[in-house]
C-alpha atoms as a PDB file:
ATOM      1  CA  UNK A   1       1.313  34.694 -14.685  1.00  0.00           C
ATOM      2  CA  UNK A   2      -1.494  33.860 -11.937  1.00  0.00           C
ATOM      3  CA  UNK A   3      -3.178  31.392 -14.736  1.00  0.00           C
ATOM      4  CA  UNK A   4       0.078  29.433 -15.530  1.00  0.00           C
ATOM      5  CA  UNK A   5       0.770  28.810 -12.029  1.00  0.00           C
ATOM      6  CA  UNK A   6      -2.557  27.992 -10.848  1.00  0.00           C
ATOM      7  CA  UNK A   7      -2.123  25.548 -14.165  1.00  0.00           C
ATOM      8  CA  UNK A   8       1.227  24.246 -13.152  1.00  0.00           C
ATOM      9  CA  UNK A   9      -0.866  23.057  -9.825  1.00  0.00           C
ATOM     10  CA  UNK A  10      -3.565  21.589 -11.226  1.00  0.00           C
ATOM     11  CA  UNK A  11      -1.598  19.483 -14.007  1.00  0.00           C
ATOM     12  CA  UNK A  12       1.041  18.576 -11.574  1.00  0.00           C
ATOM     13  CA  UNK A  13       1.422  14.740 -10.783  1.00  0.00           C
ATOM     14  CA  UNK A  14       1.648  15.493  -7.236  1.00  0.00           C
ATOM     15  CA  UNK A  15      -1.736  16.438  -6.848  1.00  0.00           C
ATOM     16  CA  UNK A  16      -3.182  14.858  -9.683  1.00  0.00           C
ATOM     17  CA  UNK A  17      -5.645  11.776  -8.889  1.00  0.00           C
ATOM     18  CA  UNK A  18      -7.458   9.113 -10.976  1.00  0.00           C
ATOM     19  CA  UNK A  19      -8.859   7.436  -7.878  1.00  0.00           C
ATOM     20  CA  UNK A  20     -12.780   5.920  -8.420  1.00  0.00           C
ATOM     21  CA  UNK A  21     -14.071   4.224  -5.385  1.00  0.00           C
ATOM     22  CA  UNK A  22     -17.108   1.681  -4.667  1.00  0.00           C
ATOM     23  CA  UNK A  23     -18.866   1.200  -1.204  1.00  0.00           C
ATOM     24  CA  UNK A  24     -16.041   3.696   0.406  1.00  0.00           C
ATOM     25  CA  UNK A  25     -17.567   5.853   2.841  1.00  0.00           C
ATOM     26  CA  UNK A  26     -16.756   9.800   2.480  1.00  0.00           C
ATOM     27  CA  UNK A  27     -14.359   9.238   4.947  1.00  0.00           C
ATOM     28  CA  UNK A  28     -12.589   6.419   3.417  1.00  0.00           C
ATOM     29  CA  UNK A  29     -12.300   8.505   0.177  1.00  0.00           C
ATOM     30  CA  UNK A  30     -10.465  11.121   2.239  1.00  0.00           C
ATOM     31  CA  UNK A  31      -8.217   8.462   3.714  1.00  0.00           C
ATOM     32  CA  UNK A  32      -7.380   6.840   0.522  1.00  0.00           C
ATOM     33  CA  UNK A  33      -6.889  10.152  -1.583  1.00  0.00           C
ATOM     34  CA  UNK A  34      -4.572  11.334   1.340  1.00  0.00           C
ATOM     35  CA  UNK A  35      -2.609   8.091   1.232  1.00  0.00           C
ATOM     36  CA  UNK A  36      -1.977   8.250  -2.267  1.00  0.00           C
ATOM     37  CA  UNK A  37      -1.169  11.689  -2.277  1.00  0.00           C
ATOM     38  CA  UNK A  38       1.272  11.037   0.407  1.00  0.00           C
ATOM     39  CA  UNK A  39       2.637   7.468  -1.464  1.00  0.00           C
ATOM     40  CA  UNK A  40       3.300  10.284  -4.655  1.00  0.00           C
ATOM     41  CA  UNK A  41       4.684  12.662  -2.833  1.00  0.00           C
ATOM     42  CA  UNK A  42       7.625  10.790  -0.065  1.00  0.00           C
ATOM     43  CA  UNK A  43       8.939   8.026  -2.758  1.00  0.00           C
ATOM     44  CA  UNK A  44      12.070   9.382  -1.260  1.00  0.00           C
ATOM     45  CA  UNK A  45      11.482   8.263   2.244  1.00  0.00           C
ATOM     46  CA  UNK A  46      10.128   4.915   1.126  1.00  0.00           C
ATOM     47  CA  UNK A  47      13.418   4.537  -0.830  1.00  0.00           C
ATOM     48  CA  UNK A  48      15.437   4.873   2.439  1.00  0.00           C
ATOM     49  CA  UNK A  49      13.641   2.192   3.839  1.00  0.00           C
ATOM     50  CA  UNK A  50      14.181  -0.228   0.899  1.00  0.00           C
ATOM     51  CA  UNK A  51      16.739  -2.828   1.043  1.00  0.00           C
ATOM     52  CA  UNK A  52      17.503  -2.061   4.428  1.00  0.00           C
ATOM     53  CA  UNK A  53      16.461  -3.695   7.652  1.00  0.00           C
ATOM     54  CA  UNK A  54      15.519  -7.122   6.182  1.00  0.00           C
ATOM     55  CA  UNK A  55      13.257  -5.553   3.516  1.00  0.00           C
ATOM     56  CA  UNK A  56      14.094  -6.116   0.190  1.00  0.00           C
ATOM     57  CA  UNK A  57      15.128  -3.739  -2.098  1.00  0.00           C
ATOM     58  CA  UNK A  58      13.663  -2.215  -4.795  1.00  0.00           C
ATOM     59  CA  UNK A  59      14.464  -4.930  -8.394  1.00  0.00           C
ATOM     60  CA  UNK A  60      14.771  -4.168 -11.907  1.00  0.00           C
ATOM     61  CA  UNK A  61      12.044  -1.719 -12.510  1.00  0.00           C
ATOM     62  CA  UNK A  62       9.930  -2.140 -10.195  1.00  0.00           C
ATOM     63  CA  UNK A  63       9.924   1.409  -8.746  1.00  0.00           C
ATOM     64  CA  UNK A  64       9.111   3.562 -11.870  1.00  0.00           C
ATOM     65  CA  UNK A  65       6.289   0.753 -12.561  1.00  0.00           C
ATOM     66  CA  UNK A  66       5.314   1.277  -9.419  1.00  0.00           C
ATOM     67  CA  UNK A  67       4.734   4.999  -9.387  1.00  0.00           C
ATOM     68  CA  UNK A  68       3.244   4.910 -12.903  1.00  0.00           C
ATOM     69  CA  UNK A  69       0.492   2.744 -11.234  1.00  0.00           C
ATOM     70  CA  UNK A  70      -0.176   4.882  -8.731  1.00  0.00           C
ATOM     71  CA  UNK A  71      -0.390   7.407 -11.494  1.00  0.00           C
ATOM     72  CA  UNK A  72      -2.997   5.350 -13.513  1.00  0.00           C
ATOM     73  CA  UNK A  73      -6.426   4.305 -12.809  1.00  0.00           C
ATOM     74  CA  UNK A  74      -6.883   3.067  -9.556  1.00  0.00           C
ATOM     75  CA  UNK A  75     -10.553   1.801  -7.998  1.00  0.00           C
ATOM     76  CA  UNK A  76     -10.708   1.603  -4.374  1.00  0.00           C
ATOM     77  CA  UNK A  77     -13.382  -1.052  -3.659  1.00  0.00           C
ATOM     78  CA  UNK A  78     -14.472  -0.879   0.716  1.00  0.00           C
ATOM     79  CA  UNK A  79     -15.512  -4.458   1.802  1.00  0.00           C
ATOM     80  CA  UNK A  80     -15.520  -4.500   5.309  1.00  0.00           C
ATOM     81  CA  UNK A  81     -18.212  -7.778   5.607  1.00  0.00           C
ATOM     82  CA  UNK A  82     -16.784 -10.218   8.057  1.00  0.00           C
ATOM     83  CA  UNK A  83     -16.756 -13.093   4.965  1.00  0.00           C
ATOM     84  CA  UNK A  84     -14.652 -10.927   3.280  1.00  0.00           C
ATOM     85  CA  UNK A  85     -12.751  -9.334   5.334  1.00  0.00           C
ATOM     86  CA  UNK A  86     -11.348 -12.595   7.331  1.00  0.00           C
ATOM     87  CA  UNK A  87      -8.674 -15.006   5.587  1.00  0.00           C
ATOM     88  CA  UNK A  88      -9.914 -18.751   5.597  1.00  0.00           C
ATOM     89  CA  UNK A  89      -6.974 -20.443   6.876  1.00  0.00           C
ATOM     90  CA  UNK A  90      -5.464 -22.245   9.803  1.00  0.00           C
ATOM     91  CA  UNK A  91      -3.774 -18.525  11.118  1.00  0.00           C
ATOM     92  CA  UNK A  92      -8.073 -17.238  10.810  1.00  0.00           C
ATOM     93  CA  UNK A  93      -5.556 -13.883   9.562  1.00  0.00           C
ATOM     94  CA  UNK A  94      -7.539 -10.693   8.581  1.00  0.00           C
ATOM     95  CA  UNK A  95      -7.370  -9.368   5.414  1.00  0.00           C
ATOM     96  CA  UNK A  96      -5.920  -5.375   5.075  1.00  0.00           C
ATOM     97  CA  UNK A  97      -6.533  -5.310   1.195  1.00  0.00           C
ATOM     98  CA  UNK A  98      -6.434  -7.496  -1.791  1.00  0.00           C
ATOM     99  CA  UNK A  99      -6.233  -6.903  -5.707  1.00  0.00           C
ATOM    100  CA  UNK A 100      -9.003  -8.649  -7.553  1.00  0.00           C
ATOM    101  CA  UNK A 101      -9.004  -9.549  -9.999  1.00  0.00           C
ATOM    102  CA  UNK A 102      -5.209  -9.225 -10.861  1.00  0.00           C
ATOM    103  CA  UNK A 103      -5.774  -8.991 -14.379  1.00  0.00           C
ATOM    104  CA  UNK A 104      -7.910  -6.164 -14.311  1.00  0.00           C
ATOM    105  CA  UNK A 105      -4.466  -4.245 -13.285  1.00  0.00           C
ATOM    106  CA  UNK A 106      -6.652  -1.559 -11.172  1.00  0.00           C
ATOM    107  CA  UNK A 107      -8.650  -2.627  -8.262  1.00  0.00           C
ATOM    108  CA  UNK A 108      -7.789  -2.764  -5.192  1.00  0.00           C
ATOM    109  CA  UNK A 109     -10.033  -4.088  -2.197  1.00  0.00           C
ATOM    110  CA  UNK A 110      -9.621  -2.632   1.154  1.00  0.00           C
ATOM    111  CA  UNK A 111     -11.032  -3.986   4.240  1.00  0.00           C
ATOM    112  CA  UNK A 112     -10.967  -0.708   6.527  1.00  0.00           C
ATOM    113  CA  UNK A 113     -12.847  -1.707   9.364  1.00  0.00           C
ATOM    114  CA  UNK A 114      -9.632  -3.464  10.455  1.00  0.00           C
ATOM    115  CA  UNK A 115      -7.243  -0.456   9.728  1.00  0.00           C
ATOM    116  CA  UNK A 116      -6.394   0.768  13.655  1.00  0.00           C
ATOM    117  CA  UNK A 117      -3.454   2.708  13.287  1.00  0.00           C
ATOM    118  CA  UNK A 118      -5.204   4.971  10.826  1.00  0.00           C
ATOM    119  CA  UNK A 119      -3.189   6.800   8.321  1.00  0.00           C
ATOM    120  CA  UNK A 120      -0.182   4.606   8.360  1.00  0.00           C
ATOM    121  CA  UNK A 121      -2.562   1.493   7.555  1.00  0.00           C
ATOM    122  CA  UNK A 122      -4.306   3.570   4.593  1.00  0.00           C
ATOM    123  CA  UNK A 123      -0.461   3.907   3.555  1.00  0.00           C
ATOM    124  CA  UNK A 124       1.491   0.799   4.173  1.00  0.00           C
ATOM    125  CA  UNK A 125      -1.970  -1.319   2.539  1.00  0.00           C
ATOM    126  CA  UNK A 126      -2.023   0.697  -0.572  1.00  0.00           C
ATOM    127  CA  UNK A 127       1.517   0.578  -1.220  1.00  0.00           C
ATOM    128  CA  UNK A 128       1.720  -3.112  -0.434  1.00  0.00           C
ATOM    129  CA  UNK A 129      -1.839  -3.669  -3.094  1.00  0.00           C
ATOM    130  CA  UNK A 130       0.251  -1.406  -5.553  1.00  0.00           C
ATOM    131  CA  UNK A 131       3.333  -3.746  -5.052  1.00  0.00           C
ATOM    132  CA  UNK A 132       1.327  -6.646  -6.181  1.00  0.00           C
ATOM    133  CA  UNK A 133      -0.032  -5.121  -9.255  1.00  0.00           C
ATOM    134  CA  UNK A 134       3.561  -4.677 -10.229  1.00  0.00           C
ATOM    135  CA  UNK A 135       4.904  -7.768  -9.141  1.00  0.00           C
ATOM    136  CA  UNK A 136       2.705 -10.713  -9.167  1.00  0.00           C
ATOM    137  CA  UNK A 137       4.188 -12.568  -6.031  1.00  0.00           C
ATOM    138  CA  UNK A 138       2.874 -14.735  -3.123  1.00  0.00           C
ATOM    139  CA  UNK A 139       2.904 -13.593   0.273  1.00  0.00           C
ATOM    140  CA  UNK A 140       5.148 -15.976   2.863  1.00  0.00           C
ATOM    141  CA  UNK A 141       2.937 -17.964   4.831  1.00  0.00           C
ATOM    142  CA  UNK A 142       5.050 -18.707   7.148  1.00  0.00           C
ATOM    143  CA  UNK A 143       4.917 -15.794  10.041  1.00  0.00           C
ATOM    144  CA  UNK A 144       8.639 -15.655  11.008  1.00  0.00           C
ATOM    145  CA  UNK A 145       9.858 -16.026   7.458  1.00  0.00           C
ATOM    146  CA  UNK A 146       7.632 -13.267   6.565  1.00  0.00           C
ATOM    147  CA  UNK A 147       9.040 -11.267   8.942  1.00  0.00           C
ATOM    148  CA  UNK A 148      12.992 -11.891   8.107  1.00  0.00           C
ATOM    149  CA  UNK A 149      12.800 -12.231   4.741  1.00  0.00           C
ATOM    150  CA  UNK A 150       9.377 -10.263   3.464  1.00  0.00           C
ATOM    151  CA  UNK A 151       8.998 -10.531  -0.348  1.00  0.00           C
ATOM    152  CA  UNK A 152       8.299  -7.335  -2.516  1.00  0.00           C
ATOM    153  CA  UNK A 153       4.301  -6.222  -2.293  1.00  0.00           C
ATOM    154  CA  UNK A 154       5.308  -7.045   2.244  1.00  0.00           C
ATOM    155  CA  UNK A 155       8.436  -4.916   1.629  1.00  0.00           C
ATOM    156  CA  UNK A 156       7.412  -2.263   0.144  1.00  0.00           C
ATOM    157  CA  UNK A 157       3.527  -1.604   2.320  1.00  0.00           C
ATOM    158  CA  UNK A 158       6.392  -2.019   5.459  1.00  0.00           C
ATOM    159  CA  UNK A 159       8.672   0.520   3.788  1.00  0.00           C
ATOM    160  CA  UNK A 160       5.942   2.685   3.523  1.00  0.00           C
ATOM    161  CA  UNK A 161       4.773   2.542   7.025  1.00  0.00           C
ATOM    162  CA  UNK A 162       7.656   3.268   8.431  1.00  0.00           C
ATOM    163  CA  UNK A 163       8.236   6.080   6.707  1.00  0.00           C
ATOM    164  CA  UNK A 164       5.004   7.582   7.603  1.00  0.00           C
ATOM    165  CA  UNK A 165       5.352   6.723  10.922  1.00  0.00           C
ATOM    166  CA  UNK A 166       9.065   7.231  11.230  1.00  0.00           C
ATOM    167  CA  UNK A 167      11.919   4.820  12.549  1.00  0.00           C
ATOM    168  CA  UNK A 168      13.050   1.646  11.410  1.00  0.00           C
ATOM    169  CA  UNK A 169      11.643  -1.968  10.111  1.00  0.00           C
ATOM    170  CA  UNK A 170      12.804  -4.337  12.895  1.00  0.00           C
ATOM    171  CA  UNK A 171      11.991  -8.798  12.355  1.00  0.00           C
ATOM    172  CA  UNK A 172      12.122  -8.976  15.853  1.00  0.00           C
ATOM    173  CA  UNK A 173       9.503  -6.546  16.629  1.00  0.00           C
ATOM    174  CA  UNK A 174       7.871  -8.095  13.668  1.00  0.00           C
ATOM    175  CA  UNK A 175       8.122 -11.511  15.117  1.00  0.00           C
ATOM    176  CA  UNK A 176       7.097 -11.337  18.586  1.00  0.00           C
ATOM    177  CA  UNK A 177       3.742 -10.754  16.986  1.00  0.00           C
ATOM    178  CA  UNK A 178       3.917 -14.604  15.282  1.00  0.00           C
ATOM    179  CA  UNK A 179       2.093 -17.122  17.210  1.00  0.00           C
END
């Protein structure tokens, strides 16, 4: 009895990981494994958040595709150099996290050296990343649009961080932070 449910832990999705990481420091790794872990494990609170508040909602399939991903293969790649790690643009934006290349369907580059709120950054990035390896869609440029009207990968990382954090996505919170 002992050996099936020490099996039932160890084969359980929950806790099960395919994570592989590249320049991630140990601590990173623990970050990043906790994140997911926690992504796997409060779906539920994530779904409250959905479609609510100005975030969009959850289409078609997106959700199961989105947990199967986080149940596949996933390489965390750290690049915290400033070149790579700050957006090129008029807004001089830095970058949380990006999936490159997209068709690769796995990788995911995090830029941790700008993650301040800790945990809830770990979270919110790797569920937005995740979002964009099941939807391939643009970010909104513009600041206060993005805010209102956030498209999928934006609604679901913001879903995600404030269910780890707890309370409610608010645009005008979000906006007084546009410049």
């Amino acid at each position: 009895l002992l050996g099936l449910l020490a099996g039932l832990f160890v084969a359980s999705p929950a806790y099960a990981l395919d994570l592989e990481f590249k320049d991630c420091s140990q601590s990173d790794q623990a970050e990043i494994e906790t994140a997911v872990k926690w992504l796997k494990a409060n779906v539920g609170k994530i779904d409250q958040k959905m479609g609510k508040n100005d975030l969009m909602d959850w289409p078609g399939s997106s959700r199961k595709n989105w947990l199967e991903k986080l149940d596949k293969k996933l390489k965390f790649v750290c690049k915290n150099a400033k070149n790579k790690c700050q957006r090129v643009s008029k807004s001089n934006t830095v970058l949380y996290g990006q999936v490159v290349p997209v068709f690769k369907q796995k990788t995911i580059q995090l830029c941790t050296n700008h993650f301040s709120q800790g945990q809830a950054d770990y979270v919110s990035t790797i569920a937005h990343e995740v979002g964009h390896l099941v939807r391939l869609n643009a970010h909104r440029t513009n600041c206060k649009k993005a805010c209102e009207k956030p498209r999928f990968s934006q609604s679901v990382g913001l879903a995600a961080e404030y269910a780890y954090k707890g309370g409610h996505y608010n645009a005008s919170d979000c906006k007084k932070h546009c410049k």
